[in-house]
PDB file of N, CA and C in Angstrom:
ATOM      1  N   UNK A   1     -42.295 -29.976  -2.447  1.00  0.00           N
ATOM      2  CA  UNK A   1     -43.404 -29.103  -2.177  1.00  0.00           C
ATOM      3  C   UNK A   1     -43.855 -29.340  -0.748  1.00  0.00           C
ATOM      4  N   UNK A   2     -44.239 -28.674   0.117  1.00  0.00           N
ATOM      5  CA  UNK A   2     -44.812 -28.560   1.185  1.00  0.00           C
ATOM      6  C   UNK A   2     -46.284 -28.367   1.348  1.00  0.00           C
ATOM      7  N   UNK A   3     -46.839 -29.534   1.941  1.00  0.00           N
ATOM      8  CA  UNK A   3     -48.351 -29.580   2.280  1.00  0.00           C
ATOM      9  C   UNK A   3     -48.375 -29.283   3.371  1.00  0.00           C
ATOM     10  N   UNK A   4     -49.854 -28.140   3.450  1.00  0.00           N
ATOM     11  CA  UNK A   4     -50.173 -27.501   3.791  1.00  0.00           C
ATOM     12  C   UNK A   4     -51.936 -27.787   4.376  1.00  0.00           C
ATOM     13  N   UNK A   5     -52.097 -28.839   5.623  1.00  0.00           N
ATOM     14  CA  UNK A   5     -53.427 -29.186   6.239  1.00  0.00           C
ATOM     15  C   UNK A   5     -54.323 -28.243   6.903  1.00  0.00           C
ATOM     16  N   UNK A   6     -55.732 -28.251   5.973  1.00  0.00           N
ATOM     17  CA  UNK A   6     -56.504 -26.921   6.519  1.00  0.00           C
ATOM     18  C   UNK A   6     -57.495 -27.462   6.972  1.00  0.00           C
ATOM     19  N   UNK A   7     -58.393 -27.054   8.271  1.00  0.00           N
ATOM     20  CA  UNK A   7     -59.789 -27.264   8.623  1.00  0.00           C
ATOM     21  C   UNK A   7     -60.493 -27.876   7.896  1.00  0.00           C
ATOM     22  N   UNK A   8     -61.658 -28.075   8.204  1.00  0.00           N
ATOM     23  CA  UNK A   8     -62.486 -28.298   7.737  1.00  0.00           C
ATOM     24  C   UNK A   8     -63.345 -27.094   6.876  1.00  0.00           C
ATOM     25  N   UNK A   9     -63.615 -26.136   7.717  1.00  0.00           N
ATOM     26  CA  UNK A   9     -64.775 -24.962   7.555  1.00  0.00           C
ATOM     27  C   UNK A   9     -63.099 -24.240   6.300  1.00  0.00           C
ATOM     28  N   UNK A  10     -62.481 -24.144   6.036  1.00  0.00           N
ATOM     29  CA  UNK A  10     -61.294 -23.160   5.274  1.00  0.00           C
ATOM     30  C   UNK A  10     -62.076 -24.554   3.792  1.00  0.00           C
ATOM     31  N   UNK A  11     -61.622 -25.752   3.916  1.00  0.00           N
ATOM     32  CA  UNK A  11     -61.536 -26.721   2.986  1.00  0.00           C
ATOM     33  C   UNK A  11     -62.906 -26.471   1.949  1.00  0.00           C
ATOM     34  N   UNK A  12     -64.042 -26.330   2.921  1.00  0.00           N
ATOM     35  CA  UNK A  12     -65.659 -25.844   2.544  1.00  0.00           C
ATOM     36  C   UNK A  12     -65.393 -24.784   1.908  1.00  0.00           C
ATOM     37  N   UNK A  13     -65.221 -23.486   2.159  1.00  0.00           N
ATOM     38  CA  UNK A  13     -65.217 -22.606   1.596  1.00  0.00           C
ATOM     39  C   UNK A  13     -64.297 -22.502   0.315  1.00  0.00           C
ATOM     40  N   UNK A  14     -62.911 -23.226   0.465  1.00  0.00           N
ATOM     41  CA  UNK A  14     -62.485 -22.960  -1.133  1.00  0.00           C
ATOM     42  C   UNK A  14     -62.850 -24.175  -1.665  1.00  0.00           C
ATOM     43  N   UNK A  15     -63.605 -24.862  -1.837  1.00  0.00           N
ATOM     44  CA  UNK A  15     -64.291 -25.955  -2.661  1.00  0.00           C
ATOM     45  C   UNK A  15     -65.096 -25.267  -3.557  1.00  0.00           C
ATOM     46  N   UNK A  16     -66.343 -24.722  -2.485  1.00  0.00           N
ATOM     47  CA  UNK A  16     -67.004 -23.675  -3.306  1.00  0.00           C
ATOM     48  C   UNK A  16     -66.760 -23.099  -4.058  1.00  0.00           C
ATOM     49  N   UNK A  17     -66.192 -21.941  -4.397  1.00  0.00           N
ATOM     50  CA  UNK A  17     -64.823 -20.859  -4.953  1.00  0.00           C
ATOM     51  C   UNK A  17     -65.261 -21.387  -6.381  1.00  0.00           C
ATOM     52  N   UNK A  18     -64.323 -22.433  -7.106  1.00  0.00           N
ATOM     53  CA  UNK A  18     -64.540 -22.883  -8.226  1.00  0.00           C
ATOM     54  C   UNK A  18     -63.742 -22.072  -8.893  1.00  0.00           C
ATOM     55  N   UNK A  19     -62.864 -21.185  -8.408  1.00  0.00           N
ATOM     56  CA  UNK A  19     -61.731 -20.660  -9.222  1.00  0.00           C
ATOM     57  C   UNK A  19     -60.565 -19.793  -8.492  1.00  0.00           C
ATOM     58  N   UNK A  20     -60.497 -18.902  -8.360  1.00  0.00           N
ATOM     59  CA  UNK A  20     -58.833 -18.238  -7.947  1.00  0.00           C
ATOM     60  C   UNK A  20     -59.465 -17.196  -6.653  1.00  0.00           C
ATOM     61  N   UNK A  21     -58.382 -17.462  -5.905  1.00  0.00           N
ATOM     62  CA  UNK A  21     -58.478 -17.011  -4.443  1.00  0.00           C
ATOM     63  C   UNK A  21     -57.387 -16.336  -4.181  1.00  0.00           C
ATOM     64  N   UNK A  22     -57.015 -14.981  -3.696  1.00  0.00           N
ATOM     65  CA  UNK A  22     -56.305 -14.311  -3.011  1.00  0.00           C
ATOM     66  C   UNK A  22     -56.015 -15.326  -0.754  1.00  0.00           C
ATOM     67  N   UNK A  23     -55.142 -15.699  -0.741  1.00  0.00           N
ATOM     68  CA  UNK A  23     -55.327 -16.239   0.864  1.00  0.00           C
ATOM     69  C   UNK A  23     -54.123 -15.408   1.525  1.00  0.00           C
ATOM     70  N   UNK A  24     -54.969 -14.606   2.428  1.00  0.00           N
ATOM     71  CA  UNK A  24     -55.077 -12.928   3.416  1.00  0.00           C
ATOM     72  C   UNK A  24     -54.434 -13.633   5.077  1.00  0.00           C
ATOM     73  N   UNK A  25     -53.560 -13.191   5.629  1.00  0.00           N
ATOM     74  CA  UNK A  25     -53.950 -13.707   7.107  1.00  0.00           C
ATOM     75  C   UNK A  25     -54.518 -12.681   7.537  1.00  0.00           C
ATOM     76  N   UNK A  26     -54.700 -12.341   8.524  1.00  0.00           N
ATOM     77  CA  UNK A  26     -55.672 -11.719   9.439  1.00  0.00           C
ATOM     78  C   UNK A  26     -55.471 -10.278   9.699  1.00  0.00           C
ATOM     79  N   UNK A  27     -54.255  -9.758   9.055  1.00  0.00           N
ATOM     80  CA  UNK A  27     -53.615  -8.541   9.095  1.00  0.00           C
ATOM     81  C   UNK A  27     -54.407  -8.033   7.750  1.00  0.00           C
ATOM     82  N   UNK A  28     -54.663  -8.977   6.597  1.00  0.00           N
ATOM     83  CA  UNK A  28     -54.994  -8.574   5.227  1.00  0.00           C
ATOM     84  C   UNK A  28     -53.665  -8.612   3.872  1.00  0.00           C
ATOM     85  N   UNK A  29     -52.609  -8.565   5.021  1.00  0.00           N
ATOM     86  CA  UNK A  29     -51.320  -9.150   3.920  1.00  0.00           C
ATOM     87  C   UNK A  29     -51.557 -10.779   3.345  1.00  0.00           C
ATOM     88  N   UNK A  30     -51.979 -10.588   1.739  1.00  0.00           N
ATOM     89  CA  UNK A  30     -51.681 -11.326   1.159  1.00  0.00           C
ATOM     90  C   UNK A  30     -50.679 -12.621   1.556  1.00  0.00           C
ATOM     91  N   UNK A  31     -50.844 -13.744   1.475  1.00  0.00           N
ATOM     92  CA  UNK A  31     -49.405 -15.040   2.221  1.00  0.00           C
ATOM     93  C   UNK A  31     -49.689 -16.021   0.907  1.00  0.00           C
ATOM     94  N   UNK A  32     -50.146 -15.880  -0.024  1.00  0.00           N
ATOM     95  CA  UNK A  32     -50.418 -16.939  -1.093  1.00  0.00           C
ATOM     96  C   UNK A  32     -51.807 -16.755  -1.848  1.00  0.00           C
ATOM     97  N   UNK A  33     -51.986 -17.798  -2.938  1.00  0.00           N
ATOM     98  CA  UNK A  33     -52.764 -17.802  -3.920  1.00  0.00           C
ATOM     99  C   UNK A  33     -53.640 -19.436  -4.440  1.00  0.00           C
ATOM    100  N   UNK A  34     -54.609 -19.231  -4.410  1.00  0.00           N
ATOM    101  CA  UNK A  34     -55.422 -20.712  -4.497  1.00  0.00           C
ATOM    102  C   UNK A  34     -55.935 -20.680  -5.505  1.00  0.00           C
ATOM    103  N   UNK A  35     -55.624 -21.704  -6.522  1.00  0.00           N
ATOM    104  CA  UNK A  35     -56.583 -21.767  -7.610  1.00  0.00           C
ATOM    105  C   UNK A  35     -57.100 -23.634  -7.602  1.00  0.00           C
ATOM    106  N   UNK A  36     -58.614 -23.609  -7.666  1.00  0.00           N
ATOM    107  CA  UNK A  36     -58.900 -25.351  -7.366  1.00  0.00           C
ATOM    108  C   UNK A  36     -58.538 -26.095  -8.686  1.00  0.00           C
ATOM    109  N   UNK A  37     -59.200 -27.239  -8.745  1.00  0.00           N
ATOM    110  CA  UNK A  37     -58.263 -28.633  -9.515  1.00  0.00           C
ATOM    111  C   UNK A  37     -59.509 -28.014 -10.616  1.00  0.00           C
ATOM    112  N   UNK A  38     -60.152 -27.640 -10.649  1.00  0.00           N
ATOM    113  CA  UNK A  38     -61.439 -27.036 -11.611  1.00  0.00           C
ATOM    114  C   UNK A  38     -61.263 -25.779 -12.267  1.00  0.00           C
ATOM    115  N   UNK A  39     -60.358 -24.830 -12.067  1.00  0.00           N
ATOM    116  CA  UNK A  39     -60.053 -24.210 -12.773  1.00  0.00           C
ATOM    117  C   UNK A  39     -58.928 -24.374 -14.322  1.00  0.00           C
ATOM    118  N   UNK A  40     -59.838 -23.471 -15.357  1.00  0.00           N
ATOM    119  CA  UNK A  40     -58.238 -23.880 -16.100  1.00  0.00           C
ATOM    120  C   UNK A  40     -57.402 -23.004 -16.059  1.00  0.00           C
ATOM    121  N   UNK A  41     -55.866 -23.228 -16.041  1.00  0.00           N
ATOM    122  CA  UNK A  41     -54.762 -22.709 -16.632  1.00  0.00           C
ATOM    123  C   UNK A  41     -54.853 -21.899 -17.711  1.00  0.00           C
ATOM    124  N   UNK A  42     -55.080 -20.713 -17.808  1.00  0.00           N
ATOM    125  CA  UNK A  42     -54.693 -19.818 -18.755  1.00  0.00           C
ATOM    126  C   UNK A  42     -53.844 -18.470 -18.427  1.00  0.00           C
ATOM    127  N   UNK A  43     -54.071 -17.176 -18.961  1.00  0.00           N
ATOM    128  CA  UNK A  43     -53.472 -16.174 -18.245  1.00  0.00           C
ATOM    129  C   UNK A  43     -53.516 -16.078 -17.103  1.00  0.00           C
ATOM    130  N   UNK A  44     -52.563 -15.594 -16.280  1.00  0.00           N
ATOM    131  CA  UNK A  44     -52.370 -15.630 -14.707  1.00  0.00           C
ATOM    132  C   UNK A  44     -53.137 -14.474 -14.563  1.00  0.00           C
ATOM    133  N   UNK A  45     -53.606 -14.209 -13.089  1.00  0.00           N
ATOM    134  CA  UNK A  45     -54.323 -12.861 -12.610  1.00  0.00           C
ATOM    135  C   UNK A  45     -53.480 -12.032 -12.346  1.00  0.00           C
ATOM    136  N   UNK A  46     -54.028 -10.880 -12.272  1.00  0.00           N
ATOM    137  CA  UNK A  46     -53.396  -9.487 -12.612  1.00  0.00           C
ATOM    138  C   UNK A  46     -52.367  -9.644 -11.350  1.00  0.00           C
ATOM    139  N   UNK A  47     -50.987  -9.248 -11.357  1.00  0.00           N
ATOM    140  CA  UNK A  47     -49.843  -9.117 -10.458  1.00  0.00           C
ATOM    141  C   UNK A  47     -49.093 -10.728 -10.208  1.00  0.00           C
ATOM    142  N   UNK A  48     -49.608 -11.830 -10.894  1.00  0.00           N
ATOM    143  CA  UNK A  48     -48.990 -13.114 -10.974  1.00  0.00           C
ATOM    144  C   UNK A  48     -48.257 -13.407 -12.381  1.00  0.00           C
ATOM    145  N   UNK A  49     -48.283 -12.124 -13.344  1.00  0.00           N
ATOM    146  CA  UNK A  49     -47.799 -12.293 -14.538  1.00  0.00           C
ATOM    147  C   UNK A  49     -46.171 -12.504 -14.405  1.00  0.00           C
ATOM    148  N   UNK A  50     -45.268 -12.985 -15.363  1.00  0.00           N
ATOM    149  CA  UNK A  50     -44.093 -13.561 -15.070  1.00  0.00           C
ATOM    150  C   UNK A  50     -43.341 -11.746 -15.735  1.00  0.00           C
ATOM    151  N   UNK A  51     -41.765 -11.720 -15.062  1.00  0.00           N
ATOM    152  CA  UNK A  51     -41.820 -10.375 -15.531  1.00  0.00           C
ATOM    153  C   UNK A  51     -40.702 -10.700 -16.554  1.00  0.00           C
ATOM    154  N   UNK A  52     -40.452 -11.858 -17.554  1.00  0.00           N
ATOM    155  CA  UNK A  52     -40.018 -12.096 -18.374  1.00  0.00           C
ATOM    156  C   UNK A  52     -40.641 -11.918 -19.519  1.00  0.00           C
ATOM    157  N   UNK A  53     -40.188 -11.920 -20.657  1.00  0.00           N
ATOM    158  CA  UNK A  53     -40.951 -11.485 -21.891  1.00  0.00           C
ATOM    159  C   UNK A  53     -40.992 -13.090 -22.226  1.00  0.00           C
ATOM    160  N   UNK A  54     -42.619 -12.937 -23.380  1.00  0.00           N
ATOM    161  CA  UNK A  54     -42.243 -14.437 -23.897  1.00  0.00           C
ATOM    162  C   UNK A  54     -41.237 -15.292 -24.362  1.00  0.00           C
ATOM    163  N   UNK A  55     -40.270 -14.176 -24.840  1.00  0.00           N
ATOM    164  CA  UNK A  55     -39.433 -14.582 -25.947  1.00  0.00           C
ATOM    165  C   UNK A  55     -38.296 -15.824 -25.240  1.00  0.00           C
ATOM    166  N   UNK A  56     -38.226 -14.673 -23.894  1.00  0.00           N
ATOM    167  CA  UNK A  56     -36.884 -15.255 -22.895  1.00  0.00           C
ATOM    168  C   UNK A  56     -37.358 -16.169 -22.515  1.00  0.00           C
ATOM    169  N   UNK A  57     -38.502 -16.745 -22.050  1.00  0.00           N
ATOM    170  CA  UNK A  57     -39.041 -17.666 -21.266  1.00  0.00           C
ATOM    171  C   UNK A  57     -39.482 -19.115 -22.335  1.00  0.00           C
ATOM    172  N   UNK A  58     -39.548 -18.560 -23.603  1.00  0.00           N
ATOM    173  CA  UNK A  58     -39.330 -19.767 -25.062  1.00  0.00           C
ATOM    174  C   UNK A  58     -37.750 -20.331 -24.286  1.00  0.00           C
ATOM    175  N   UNK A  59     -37.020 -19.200 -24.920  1.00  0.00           N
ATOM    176  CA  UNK A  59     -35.344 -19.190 -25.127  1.00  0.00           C
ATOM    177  C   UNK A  59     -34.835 -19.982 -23.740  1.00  0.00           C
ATOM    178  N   UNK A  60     -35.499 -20.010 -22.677  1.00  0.00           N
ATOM    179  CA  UNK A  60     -35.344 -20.650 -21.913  1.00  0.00           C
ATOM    180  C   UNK A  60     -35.710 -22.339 -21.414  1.00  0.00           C
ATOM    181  N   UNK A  61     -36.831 -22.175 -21.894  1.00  0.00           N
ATOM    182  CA  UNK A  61     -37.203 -23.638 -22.073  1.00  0.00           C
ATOM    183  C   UNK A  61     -36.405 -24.488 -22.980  1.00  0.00           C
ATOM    184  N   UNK A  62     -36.234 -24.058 -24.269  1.00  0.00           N
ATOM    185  CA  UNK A  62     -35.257 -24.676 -25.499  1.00  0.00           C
ATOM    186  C   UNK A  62     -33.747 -24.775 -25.327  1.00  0.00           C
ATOM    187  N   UNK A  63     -33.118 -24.077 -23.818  1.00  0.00           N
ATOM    188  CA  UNK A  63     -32.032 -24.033 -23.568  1.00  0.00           C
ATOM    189  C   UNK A  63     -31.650 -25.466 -22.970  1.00  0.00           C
ATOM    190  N   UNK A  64     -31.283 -26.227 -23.825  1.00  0.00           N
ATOM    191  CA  UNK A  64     -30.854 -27.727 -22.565  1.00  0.00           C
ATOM    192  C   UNK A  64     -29.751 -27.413 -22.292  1.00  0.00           C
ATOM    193  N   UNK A  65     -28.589 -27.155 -21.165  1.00  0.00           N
ATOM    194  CA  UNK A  65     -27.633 -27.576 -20.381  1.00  0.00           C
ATOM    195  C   UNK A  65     -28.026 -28.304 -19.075  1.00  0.00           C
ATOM    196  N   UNK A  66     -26.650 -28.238 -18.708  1.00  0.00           N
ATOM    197  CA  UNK A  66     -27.003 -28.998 -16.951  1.00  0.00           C
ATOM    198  C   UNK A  66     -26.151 -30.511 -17.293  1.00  0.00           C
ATOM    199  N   UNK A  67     -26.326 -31.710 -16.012  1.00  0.00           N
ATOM    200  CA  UNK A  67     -26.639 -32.774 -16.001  1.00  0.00           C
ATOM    201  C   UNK A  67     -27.832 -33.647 -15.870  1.00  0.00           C
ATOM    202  N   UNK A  68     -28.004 -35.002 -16.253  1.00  0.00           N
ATOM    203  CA  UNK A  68     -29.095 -35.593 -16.133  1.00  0.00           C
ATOM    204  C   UNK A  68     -28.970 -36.178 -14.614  1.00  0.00           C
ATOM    205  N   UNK A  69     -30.215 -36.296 -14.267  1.00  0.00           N
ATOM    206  CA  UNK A  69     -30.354 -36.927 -12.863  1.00  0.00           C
ATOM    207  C   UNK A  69     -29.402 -37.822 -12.964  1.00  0.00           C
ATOM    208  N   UNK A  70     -29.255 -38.753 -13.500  1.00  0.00           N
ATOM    209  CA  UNK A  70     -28.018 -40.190 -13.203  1.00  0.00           C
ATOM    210  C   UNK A  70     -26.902 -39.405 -13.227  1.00  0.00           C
ATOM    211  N   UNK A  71     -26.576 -38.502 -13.703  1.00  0.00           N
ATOM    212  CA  UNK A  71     -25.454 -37.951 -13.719  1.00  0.00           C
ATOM    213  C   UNK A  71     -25.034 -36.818 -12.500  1.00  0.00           C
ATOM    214  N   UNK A  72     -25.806 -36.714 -11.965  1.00  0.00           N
ATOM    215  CA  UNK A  72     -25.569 -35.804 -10.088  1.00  0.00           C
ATOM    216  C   UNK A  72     -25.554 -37.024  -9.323  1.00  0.00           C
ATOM    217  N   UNK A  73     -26.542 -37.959  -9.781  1.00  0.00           N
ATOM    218  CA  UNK A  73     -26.380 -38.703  -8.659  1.00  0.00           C
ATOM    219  C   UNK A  73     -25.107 -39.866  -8.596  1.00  0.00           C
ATOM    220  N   UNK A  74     -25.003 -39.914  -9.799  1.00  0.00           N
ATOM    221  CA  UNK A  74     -23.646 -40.808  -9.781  1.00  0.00           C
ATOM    222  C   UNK A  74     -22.250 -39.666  -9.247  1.00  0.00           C
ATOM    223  N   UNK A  75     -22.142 -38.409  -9.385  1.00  0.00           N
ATOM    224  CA  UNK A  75     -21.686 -37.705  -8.851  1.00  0.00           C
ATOM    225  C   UNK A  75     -21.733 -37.448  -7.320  1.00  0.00           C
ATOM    226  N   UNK A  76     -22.354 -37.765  -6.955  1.00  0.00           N
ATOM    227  CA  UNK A  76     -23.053 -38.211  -4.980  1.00  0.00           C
ATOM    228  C   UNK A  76     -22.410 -39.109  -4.608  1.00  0.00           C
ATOM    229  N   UNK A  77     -22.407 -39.932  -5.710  1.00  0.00           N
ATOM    230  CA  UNK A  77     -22.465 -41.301  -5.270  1.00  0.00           C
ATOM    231  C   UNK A  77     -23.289 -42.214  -4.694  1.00  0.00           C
ATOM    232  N   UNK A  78     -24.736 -41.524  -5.525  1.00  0.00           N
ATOM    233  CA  UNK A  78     -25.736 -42.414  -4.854  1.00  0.00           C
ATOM    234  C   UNK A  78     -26.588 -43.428  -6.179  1.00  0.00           C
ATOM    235  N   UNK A  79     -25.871 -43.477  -7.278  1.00  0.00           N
ATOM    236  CA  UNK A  79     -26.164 -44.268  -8.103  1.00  0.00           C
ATOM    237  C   UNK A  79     -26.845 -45.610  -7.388  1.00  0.00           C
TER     238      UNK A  79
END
């Protein structure tokens, strides 16, 4: 993940907030989305909905393939 260091006066203002933020640059195009450590997790806001159906996104979670980490990395060779 990439952190992302803001002002002071930006930090103030979404403290305040206390829940979900549209973040605009200066043109008004949308560049991201803020929600604080105080909000809860429930339905996403309107246009952040996933465009999978529940079903696929179950069917997906319950899908285990792949390798396990020890197993790429012993493949590296960085065991």
């Amino acid at each position: 993940m990439t952190k992302i260091v803001l002002d002071s006066s930006i930090c103030d203002r979404l403290q305040k907030l206390g829940g979900l933020a549209e973040i605009c640059n200066d043109q008004g195009h949308i560049i991201g989305y803020f929600m604080s450590p105080s909000e809860k997790p429930g339905k996403p806001p309107a246009g952040l909905e996933s465009s999978l159906a529940r079903e696929e996104i179950e069917r997906r979670k319950n899908c285990r393939t792949g390798r396990t980490t020890a197993e790429i990395l012993s493949g590296l060779g960085l065991e």
